[in-house]
PDB file of N, CA and C in Angstrom:
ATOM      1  N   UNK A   1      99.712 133.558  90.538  1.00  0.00           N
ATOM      2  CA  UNK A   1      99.062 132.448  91.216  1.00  0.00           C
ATOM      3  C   UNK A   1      99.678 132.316  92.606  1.00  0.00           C
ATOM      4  N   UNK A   2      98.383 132.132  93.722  1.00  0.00           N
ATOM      5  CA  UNK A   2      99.447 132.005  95.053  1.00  0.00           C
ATOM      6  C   UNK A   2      99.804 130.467  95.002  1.00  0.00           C
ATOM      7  N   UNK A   3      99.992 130.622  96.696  1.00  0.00           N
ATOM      8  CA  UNK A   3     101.018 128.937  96.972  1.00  0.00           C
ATOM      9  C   UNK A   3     100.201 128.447  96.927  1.00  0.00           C
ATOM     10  N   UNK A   4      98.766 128.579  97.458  1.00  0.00           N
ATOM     11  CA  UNK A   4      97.902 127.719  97.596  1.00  0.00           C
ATOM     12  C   UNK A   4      96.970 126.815  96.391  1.00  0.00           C
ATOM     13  N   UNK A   5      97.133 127.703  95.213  1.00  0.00           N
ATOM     14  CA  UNK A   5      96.424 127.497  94.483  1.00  0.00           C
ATOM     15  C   UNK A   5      97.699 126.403  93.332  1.00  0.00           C
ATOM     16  N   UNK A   6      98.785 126.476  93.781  1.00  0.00           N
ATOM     17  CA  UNK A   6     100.130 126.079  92.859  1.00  0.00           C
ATOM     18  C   UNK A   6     100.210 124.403  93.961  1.00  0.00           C
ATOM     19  N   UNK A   7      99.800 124.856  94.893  1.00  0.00           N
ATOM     20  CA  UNK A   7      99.951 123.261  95.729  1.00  0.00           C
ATOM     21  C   UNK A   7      98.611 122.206  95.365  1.00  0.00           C
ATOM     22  N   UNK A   8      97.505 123.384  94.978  1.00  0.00           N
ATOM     23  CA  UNK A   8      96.188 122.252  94.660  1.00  0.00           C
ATOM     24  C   UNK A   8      96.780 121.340  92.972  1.00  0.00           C
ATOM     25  N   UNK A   9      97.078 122.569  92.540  1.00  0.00           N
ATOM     26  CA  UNK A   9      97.342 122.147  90.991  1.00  0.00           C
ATOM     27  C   UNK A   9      98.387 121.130  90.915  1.00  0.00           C
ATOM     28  N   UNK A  10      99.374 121.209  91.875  1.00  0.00           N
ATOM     29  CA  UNK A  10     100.166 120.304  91.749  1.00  0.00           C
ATOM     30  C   UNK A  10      99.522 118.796  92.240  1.00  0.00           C
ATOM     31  N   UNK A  11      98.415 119.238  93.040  1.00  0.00           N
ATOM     32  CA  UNK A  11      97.846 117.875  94.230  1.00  0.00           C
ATOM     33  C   UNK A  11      97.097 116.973  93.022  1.00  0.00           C
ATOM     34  N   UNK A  12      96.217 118.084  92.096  1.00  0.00           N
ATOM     35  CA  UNK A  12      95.170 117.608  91.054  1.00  0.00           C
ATOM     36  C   UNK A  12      96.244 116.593  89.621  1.00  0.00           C
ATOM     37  N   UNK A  13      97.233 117.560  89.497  1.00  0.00           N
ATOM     38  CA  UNK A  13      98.043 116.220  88.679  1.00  0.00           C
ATOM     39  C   UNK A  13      99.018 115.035  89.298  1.00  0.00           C
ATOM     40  N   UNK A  14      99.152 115.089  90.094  1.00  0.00           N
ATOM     41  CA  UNK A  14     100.047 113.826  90.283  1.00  0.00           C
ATOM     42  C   UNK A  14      99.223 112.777  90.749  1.00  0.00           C
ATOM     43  N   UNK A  15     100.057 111.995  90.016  1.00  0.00           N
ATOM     44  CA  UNK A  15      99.675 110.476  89.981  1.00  0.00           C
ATOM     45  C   UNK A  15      99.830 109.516  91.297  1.00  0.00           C
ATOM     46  N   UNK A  16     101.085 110.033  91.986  1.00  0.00           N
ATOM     47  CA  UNK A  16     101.138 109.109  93.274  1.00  0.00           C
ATOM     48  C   UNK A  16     101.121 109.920  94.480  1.00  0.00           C
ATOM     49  N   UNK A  17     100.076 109.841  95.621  1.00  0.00           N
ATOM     50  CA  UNK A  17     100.344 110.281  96.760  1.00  0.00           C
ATOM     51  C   UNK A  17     100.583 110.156  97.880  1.00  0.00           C
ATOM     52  N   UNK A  18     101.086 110.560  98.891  1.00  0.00           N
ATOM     53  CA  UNK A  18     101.842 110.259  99.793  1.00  0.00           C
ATOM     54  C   UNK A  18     100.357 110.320 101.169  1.00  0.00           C
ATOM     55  N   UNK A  19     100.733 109.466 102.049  1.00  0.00           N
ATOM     56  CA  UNK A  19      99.155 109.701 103.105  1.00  0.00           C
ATOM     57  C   UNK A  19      98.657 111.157 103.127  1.00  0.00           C
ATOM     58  N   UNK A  20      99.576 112.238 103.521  1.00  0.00           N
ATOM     59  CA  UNK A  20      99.378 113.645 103.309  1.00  0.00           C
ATOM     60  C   UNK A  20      98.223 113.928 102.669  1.00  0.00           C
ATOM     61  N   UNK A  21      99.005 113.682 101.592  1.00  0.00           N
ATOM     62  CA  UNK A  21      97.959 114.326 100.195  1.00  0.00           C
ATOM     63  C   UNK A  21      97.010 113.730  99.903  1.00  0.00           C
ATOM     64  N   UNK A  22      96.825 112.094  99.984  1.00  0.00           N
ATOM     65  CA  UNK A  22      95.982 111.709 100.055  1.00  0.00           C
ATOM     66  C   UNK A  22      94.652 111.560 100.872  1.00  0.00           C
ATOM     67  N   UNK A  23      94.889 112.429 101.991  1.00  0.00           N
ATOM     68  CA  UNK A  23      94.001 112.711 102.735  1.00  0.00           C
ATOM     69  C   UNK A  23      93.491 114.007 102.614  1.00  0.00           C
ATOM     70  N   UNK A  24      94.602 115.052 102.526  1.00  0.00           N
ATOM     71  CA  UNK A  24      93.799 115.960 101.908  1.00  0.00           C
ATOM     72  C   UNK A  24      93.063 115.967 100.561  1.00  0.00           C
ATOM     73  N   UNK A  25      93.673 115.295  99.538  1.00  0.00           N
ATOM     74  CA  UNK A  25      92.502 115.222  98.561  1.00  0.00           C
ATOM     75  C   UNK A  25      91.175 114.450  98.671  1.00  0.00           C
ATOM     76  N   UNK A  26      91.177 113.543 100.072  1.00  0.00           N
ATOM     77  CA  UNK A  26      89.766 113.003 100.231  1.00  0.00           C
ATOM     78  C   UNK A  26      89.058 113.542 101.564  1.00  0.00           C
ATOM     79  N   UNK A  27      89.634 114.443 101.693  1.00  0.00           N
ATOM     80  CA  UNK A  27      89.245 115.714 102.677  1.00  0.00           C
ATOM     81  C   UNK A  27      88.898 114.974 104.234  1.00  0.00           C
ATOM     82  N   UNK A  28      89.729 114.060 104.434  1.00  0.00           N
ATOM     83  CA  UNK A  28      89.490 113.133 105.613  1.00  0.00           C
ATOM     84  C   UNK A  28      91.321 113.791 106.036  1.00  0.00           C
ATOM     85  N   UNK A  29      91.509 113.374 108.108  1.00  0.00           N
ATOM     86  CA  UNK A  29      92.375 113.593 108.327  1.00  0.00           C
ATOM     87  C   UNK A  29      93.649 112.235 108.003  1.00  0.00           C
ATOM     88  N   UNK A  30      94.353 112.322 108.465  1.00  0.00           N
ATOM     89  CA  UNK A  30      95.110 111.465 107.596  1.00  0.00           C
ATOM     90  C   UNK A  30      95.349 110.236 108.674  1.00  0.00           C
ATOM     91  N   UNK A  31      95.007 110.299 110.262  1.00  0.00           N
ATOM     92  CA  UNK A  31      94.619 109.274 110.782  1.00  0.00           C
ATOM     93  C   UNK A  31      93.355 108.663 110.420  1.00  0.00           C
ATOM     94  N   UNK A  32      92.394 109.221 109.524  1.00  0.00           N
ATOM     95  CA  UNK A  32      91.078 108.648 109.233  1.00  0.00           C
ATOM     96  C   UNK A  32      91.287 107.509 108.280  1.00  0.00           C
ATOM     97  N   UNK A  33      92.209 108.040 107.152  1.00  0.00           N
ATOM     98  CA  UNK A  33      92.626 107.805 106.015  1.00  0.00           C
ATOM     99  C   UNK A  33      93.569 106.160 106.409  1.00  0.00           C
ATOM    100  N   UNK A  34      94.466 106.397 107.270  1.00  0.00           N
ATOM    101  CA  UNK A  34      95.072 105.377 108.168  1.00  0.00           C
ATOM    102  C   UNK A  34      93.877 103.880 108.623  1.00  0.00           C
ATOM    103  N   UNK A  35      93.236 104.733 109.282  1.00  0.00           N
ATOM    104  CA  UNK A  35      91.929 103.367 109.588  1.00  0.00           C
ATOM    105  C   UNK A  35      91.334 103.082 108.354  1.00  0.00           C
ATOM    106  N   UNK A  36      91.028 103.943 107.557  1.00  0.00           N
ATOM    107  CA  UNK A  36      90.249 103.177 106.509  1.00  0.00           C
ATOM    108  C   UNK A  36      91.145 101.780 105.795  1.00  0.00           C
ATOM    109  N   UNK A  37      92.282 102.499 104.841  1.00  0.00           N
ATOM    110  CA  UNK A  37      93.659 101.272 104.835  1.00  0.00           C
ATOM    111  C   UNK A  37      93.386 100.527 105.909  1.00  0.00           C
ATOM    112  N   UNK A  38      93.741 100.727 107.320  1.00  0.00           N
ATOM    113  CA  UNK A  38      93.648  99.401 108.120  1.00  0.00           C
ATOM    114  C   UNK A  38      92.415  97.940 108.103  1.00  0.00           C
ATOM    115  N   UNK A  39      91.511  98.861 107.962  1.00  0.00           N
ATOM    116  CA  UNK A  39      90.111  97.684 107.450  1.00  0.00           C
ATOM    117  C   UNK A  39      90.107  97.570 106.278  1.00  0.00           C
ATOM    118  N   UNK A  40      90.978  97.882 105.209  1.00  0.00           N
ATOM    119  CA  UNK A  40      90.561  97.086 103.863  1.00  0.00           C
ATOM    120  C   UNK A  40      90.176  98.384 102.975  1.00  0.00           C
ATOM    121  N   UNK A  41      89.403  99.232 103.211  1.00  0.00           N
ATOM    122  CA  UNK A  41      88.235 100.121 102.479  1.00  0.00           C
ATOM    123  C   UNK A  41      89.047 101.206 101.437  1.00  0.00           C
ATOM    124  N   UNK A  42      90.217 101.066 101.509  1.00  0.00           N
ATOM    125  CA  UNK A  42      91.306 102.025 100.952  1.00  0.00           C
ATOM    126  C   UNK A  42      92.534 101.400 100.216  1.00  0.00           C
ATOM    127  N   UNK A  43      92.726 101.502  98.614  1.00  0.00           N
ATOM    128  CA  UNK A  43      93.926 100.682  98.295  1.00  0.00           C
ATOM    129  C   UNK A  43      95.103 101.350  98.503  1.00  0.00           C
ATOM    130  N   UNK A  44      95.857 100.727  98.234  1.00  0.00           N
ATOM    131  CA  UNK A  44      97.675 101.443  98.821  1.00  0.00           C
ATOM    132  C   UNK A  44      98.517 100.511  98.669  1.00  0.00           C
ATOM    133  N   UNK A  45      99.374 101.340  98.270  1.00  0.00           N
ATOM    134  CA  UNK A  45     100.589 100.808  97.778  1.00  0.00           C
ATOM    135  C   UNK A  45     101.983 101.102  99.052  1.00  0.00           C
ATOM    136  N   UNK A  46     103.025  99.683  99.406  1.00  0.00           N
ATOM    137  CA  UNK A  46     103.899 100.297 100.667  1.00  0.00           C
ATOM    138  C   UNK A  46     105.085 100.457  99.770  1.00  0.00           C
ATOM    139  N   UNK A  47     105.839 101.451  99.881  1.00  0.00           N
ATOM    140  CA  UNK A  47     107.199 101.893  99.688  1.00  0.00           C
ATOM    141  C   UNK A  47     108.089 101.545 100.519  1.00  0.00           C
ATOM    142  N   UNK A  48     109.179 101.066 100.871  1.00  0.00           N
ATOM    143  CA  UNK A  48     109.555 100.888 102.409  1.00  0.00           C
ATOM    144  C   UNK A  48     108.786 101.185 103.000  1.00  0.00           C
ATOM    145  N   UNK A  49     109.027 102.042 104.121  1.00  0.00           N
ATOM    146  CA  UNK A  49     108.167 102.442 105.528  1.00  0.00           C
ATOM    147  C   UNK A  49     106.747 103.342 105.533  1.00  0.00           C
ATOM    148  N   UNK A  50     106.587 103.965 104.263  1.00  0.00           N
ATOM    149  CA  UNK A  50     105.455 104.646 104.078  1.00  0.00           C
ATOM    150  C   UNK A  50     104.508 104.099 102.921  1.00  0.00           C
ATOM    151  N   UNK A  51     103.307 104.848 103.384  1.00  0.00           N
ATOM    152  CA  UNK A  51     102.160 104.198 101.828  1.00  0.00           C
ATOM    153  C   UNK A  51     102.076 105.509 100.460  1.00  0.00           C
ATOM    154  N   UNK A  52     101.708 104.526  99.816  1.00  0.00           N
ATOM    155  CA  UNK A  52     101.175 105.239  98.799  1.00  0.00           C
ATOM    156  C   UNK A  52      99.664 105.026  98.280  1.00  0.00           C
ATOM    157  N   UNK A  53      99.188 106.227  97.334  1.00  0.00           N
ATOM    158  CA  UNK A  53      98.161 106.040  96.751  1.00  0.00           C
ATOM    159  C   UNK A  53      98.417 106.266  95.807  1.00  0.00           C
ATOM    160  N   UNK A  54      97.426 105.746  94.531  1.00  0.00           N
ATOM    161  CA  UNK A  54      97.071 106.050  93.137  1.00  0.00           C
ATOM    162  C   UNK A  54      95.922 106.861  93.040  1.00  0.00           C
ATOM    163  N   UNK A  55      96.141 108.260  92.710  1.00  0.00           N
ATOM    164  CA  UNK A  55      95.141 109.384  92.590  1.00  0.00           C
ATOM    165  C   UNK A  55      93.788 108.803  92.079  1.00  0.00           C
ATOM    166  N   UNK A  56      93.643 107.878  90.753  1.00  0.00           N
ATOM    167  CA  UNK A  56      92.920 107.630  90.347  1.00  0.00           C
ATOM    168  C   UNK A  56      92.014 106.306  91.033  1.00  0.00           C
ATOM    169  N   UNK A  57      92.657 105.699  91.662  1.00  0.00           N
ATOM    170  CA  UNK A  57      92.171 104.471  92.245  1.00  0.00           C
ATOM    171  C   UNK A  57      91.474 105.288  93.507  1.00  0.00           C
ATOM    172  N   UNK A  58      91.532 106.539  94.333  1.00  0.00           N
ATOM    173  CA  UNK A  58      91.004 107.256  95.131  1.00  0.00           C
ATOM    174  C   UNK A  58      89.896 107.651  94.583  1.00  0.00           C
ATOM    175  N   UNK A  59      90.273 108.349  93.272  1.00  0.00           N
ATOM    176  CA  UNK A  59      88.787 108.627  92.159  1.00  0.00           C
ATOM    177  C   UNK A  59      87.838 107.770  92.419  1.00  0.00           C
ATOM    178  N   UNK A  60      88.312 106.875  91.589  1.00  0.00           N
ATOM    179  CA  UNK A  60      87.232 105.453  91.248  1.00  0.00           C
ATOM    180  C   UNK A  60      86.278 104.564  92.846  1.00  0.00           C
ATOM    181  N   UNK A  61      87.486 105.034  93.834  1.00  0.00           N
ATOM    182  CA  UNK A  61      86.599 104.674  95.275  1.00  0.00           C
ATOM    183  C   UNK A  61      85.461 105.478  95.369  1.00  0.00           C
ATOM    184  N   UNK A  62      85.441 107.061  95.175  1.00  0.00           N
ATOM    185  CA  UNK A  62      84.941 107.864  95.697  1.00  0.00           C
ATOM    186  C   UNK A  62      83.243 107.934  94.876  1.00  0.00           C
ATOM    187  N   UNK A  63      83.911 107.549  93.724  1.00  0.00           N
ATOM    188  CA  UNK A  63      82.998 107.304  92.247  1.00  0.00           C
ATOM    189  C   UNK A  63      81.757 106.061  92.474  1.00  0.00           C
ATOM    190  N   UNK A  64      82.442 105.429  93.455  1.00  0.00           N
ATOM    191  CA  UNK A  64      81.849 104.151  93.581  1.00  0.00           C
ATOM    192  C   UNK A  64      81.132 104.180  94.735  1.00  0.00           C
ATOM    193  N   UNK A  65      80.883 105.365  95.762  1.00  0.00           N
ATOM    194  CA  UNK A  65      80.332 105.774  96.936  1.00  0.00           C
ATOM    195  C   UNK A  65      78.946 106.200  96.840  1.00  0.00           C
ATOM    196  N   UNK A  66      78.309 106.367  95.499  1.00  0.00           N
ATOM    197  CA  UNK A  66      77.687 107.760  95.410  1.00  0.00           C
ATOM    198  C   UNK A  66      76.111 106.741  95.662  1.00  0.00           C
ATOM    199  N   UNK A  67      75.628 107.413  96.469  1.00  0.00           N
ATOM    200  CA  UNK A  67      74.173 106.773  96.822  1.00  0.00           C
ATOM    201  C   UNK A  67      73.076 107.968  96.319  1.00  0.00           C
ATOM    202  N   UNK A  68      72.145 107.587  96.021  1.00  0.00           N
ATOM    203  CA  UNK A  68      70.830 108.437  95.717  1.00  0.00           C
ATOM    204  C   UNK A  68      71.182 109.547  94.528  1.00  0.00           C
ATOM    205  N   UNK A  69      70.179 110.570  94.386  1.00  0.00           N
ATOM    206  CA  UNK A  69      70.387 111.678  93.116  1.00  0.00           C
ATOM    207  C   UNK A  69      70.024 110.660  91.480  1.00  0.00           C
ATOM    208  N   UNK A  70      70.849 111.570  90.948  1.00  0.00           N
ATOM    209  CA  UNK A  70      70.335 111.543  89.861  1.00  0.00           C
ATOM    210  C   UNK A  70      71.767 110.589  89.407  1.00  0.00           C
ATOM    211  N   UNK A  71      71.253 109.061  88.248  1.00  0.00           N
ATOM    212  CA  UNK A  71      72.163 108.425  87.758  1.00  0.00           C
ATOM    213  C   UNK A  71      73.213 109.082  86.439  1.00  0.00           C
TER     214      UNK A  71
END
């Protein structure tokens, strides 16, 4: 397995992510990811000086986006 495929797998199980990852798993840059948190539209958690996310609470946003197609 390469690195790349050992960094997704690692991205797909963990539970808490760091802005990084959390932007790459919502395929936005991570200043995007930044404004969204800033207006509200993104939950997060602060650690001292940095945020966090809950993988699944990113899920459930993304889950909750879905317009048109099939129910």
């Amino acid at each position: 397995m390469d690195e790349k495929n050992s960094n997704q797998d690692a991205l797909e199980k963990a539970v808490w992510l760091n802005t990084q990852e959390a932007a790459r798993y919502l395929r936005i840059s991570p200043q995007a990811l930044r404004n969204h948190v800033y207006r509200g539209d993104v939950p997060f958690y602060k650690f001292r000086r940095s945020l966090r996310f809950k993988r699944t609470e990113l899920d459930r946003l993304l889950e909750g986006t879905k317009q048109g197609g099939w129910r």
